[in-house]
Protein backbone atom coordinates (compact mmCIF):
# COMPACT_ATOMS: atom_id res chain seq x y z
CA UNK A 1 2.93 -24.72 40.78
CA UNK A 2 6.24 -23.07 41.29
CA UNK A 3 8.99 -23.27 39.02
CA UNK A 4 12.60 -22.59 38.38
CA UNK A 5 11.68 -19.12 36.51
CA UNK A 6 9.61 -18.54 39.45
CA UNK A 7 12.21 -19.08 41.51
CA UNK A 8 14.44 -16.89 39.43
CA UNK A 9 11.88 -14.08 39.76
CA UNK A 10 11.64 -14.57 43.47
CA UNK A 11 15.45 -14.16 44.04
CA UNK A 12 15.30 -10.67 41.77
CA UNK A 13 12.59 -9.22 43.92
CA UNK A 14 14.45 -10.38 46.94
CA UNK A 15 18.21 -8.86 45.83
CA UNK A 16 18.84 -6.54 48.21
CA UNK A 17 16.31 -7.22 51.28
CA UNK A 18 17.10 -10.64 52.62
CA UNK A 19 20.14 -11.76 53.18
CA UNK A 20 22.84 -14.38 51.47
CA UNK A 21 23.63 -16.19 54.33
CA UNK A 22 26.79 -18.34 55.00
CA UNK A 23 27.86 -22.01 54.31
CA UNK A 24 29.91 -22.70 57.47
CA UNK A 25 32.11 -25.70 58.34
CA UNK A 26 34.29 -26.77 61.64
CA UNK A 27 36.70 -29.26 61.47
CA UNK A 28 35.18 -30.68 65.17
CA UNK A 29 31.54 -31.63 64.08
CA UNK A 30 33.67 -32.76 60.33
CA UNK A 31 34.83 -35.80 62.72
CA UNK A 32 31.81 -36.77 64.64
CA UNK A 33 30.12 -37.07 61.11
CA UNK A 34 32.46 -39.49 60.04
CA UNK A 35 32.70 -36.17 56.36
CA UNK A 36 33.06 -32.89 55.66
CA UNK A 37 29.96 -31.06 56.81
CA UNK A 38 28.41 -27.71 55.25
CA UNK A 39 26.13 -25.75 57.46
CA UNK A 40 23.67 -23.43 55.67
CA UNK A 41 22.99 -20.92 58.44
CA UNK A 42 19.54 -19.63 57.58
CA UNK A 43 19.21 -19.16 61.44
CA UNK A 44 21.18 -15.68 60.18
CA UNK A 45 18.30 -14.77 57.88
CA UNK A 46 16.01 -12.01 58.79
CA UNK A 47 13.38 -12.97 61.76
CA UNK A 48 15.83 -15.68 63.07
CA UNK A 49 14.73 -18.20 59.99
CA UNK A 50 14.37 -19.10 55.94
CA UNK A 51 10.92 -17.99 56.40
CA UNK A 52 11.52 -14.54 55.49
CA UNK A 53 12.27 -15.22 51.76
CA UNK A 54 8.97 -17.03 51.51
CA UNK A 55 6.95 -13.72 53.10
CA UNK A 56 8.67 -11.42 51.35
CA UNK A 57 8.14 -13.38 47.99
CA UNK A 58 4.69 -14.04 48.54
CA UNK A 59 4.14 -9.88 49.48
CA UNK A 60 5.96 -8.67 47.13
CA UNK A 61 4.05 -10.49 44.42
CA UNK A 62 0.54 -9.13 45.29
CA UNK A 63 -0.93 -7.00 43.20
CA UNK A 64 -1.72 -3.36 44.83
CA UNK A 65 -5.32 -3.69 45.59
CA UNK A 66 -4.62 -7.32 47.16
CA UNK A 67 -1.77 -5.23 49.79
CA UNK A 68 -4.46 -3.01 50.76
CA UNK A 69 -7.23 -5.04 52.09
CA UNK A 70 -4.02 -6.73 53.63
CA UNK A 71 -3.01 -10.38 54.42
CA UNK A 72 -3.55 -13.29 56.60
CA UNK A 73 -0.79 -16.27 57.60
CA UNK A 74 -0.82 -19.33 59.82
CA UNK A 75 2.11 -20.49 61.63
CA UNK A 76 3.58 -21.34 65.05
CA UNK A 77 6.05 -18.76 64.56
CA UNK A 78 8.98 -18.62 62.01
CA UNK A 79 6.50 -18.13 59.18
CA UNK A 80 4.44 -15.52 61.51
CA UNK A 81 7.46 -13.48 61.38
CA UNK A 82 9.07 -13.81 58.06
CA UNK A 83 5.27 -12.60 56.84
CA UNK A 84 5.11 -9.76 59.67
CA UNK A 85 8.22 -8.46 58.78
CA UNK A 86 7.57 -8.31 55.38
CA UNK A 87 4.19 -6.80 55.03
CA UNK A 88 5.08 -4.39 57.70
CA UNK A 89 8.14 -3.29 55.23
CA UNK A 90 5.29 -3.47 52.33
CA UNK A 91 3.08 -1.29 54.34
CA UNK A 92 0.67 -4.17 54.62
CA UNK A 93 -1.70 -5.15 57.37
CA UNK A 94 -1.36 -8.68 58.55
CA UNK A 95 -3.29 -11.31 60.47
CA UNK A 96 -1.29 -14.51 61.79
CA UNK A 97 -3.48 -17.09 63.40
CA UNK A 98 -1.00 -19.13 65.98
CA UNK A 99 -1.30 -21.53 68.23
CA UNK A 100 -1.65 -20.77 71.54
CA UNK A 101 0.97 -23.18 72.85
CA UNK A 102 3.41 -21.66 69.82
CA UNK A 103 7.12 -20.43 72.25
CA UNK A 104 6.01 -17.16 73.81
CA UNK A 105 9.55 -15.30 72.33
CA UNK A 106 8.05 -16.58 68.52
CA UNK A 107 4.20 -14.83 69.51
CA UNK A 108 5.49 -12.02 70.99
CA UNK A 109 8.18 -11.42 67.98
CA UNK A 110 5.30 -11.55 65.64
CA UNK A 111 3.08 -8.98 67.40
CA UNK A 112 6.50 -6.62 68.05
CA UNK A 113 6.69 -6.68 64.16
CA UNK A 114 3.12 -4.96 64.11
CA UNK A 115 0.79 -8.45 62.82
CA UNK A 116 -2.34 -8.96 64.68
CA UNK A 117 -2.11 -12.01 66.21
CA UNK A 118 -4.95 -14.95 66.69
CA UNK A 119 -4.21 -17.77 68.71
CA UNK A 120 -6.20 -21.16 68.02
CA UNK A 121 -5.54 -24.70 70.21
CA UNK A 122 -4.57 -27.04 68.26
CA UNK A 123 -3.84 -29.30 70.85
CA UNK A 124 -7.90 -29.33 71.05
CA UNK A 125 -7.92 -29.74 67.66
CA UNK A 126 -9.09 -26.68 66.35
CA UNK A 127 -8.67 -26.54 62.58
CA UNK A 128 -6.00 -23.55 61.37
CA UNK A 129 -6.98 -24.13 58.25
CA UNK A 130 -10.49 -23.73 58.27
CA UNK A 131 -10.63 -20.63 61.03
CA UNK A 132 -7.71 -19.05 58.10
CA UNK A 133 -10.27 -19.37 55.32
CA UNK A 134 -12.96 -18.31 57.77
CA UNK A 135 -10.88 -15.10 58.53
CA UNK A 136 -9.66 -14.69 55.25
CA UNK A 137 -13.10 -14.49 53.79
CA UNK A 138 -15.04 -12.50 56.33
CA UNK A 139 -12.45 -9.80 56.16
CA UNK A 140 -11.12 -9.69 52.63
CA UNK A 141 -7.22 -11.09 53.30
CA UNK A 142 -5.11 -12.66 51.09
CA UNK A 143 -3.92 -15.98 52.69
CA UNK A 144 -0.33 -16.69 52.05
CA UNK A 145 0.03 -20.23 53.46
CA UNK A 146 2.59 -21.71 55.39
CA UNK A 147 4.56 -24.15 52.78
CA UNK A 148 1.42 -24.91 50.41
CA UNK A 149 2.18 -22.13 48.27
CA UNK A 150 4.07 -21.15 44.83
CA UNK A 151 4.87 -17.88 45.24
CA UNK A 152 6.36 -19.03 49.33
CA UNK A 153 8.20 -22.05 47.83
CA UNK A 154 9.68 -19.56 45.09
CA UNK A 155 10.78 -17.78 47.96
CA UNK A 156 12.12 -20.49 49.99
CA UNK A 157 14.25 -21.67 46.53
CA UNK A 158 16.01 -19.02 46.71
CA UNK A 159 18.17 -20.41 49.34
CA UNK A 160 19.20 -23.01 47.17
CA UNK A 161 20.29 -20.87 44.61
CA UNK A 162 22.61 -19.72 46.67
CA UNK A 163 23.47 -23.44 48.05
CA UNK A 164 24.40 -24.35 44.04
CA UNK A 165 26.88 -21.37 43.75
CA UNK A 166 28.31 -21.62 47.52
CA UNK A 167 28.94 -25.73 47.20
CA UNK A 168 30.83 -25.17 43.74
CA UNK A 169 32.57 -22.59 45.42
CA UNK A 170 33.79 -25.33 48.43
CA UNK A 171 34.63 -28.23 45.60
CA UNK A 172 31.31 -30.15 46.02
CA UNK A 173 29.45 -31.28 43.28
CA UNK A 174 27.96 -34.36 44.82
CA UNK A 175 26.25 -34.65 48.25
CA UNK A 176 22.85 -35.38 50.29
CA UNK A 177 21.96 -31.89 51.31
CA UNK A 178 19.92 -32.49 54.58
CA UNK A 179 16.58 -30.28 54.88
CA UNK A 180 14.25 -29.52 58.24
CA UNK A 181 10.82 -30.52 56.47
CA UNK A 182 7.43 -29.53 57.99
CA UNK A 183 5.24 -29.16 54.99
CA UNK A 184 7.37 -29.39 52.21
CA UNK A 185 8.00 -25.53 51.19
CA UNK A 186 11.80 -24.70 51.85
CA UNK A 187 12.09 -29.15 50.62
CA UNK A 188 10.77 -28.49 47.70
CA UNK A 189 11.87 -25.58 46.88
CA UNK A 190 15.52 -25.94 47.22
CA UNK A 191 14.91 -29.24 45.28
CA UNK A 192 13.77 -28.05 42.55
CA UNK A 193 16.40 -24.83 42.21
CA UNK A 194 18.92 -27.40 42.88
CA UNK A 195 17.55 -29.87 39.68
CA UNK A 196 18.68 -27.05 37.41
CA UNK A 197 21.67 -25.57 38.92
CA UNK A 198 23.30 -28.54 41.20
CA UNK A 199 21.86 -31.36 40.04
CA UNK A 200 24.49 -33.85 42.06
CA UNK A 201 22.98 -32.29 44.63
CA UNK A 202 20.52 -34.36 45.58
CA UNK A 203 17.91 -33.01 48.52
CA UNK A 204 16.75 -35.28 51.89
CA UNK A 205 14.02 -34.28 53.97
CA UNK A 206 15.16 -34.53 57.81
CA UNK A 207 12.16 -34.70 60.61
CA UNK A 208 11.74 -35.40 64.17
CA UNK A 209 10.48 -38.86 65.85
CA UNK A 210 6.77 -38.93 65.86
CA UNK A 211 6.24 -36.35 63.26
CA UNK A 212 8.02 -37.67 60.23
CA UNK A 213 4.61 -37.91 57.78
CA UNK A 214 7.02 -37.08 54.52
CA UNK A 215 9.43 -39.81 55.50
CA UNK A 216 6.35 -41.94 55.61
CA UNK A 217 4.85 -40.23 53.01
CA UNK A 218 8.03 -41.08 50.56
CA UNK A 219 7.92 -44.38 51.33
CA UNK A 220 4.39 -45.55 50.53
CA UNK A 221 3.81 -43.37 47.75
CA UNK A 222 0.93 -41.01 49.44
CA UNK A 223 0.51 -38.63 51.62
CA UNK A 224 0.68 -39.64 55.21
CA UNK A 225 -1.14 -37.96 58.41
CA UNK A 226 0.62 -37.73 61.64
CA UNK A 227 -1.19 -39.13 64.74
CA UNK A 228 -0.24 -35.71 66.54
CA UNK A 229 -0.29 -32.32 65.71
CA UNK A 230 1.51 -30.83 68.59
CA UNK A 231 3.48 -31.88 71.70
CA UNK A 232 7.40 -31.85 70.41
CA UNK A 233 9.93 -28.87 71.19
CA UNK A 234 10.82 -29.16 67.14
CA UNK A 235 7.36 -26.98 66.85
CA UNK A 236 8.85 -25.57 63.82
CA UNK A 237 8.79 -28.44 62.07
CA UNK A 238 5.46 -29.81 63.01
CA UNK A 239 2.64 -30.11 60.29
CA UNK A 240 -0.14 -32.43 59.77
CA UNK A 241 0.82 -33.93 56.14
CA UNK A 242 3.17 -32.85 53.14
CA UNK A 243 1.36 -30.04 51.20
CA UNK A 244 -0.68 -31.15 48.20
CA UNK A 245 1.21 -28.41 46.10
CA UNK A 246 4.68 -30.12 47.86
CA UNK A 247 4.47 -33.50 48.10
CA UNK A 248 4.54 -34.50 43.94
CA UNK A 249 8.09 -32.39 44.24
CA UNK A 250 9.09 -34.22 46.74
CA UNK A 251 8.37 -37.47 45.34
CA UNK A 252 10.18 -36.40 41.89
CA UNK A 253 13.41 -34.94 43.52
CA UNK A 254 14.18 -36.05 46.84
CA UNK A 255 15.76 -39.23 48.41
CA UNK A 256 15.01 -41.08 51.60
CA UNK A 257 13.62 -38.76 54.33
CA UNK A 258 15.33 -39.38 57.78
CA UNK A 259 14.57 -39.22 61.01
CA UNK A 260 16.08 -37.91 64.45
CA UNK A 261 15.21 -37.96 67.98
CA UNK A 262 14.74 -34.93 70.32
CA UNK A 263 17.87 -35.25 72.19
CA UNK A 264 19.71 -35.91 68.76
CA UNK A 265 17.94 -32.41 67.87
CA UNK A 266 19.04 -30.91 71.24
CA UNK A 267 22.31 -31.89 71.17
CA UNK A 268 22.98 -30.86 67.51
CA UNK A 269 21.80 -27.23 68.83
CA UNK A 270 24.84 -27.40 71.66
CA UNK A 271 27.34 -28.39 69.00
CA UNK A 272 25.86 -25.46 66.50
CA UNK A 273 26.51 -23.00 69.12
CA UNK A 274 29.96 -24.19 70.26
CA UNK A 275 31.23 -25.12 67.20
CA UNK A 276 29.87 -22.72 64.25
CA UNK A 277 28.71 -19.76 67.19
CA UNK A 278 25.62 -20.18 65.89
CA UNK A 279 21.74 -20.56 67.57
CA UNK A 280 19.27 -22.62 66.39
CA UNK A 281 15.91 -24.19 67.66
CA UNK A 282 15.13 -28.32 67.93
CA UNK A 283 13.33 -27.82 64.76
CA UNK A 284 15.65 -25.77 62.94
CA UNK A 285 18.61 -28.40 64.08
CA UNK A 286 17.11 -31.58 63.19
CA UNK A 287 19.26 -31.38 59.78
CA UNK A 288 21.92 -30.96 61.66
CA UNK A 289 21.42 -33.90 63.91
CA UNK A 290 20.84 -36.22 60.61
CA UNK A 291 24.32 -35.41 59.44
CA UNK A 292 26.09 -35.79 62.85
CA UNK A 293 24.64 -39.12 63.98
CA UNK A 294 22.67 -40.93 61.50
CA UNK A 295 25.92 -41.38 59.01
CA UNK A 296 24.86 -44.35 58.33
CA UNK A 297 21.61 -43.31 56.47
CA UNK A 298 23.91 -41.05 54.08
CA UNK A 299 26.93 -41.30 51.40
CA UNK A 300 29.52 -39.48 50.33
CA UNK A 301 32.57 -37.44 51.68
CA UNK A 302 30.54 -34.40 52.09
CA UNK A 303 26.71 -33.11 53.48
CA UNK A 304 25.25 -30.44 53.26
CA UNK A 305 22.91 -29.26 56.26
CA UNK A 306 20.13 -26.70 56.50
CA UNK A 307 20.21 -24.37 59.73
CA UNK A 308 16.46 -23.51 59.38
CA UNK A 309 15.96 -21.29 62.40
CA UNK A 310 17.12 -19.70 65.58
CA UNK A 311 14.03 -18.70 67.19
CA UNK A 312 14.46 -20.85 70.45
CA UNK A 313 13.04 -19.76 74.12
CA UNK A 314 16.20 -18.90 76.51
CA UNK A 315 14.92 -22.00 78.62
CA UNK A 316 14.91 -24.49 75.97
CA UNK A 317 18.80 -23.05 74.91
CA UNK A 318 19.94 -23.62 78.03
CA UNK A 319 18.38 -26.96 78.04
CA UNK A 320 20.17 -27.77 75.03
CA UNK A 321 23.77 -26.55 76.33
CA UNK A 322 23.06 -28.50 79.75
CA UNK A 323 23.62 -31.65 78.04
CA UNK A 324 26.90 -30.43 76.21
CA UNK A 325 28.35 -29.71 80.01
């Protein structure tokens, strides 16, 4: 299970290859929230999304004869890149098994980064899981899943290392800092950096309608399946269950999950873009979207958001600034 010194080791073999992205604020979205609202832009982060810190952590702590028989990920597309990109700077081969309705600009990223890439349909129900292992074990990869995974939730702490030092820096020492939750990985990982270097911080998961199994999951006390697997435009964000390895986290650190709609997602992505000149994705906004207009659901003068990702087709962007007009 991953830990705060694993986290500490993760950020060390990280210095100097991913990036410290910014905390960003605008006085405009400060009064539709009702507070003061931080914006964690990991949509800057290498590949377009937080996912790169959890690749490169995972790589980078392989031993030498693990790198050469290479490695093998699963993802529908943030994690397929943060992984490409970092083998390919390891000198590693890698195998991503996607889905084949994943947005074309996230597959064809991950092949342009040099990853052979699988698809599967999960829409039909064909199990990633189980064609991974299959994979894994026929050819001799290492599998460096998407969330359920120490060395990838080390990585994904990271970021809320730098969340701890960039809040004190702004004056806040007490908020609800609002996470995009799939499986748990970047949840629980800032969660538990934050229980030993913020600890007023205090972490919420943030998912969209239809898909919000940790939400349910925190509520009853086990983990909870979705009904769907696919069929939202926050694909990023869409996972069957919290991870074994993330849920127990979860349950120790985190408050209330909460949950948005997809327009609430869609328009948060307008307001990113004309208000902080940032781009995100529906999946990578849906924090966003919980600290704009579910205010209700938090307290406090101040809330910190997670900008998870950026990787969004030029369709679906303009979809998104349409309803801005």
């Amino acid at each position: 299970m991953s830990d705060f010194a694993m986290i500490q080791a993760a950020a060390k073999r990280l210095k100097g290859y991913s990036r410290r992205t910014p905390l960003l604020s605008s006085p405009f979205l400060d009064e539709i929230a009702g507070r003061r609202v931080l914006v964690k832009a990991e949509c800057l982060q290498h590949t377009g999304s937080f996912k790169f810190r959890g690749g490169w952590s995972a790589i980078s702590a392989l031993t030498e004869t693990q790198r050469a028989r290479g490695v093998i990920a699963f993802s529908s597309g943030n994690h397929a890149q943060g992984v490409a990109a970092a083998a390919k700077a390891h000198g590693v081969a890698a195998v991503i098994l996607m889905p084949a309705d994943a947005p074309r600009l996230k597959i064809d990223n991950t092949r342009a980064l040099g990853a052979e890439v699988v698809l599967y349909d999960r829409a039909a129900g064909e199990d990633r899981d189980a064609i991974g292992h299959q994979l894994a074990e026929a050819r001799g990869l290492t599998l460096i899943k998407p969330y359920d995974e120490p060395q990838v939730i080390a990585g994904q702490g990271t970021t809320g290392l730098e969340i701890a030092e960039q809040a004190a820096a702004a004056d806040v020492d007490a908020a609800d800092v609002l996470v995009c939750c799939g499986g748990g990985g970047l949840t629980s990982g800032i969660a538990l950096a934050l229980e030993a270097k913020a600890p007023g911080l205090r972490v919420r998961p943030v998912e969209p309608e239809r898909f919000d199994d940790v939400t349910r999951s925190l509520a009853s006390g086990k983990i909870e399946r979705n009904r769907e697997i696919s069929g939202s435009i926050c694909d990023a964000v869409l996972t069957p269950s919290p991870g074994e390895i993330t849920f127990p986290v979860l349950q120790r650190l985190c408050g209330p999950g909460v949950v948005v709609t997809e327009d609430e997602a869609l328009h948060a992505v307008a307001l990113a873009f004309v208000r902080l000149k940032i781009v995100l994705e529906p999946g990578g906004a849906v924090a966003l979207a919980a600290a704009l207009f579910h205010g209700d659901q938090i307290k406090g003068d101040a809330v910190i958001a997670l900008a998870t990702g950026g990787n969004v087709d030029a369709a679906l962007f303009q979809r998104a600034l349409s309803l801005y007009a």
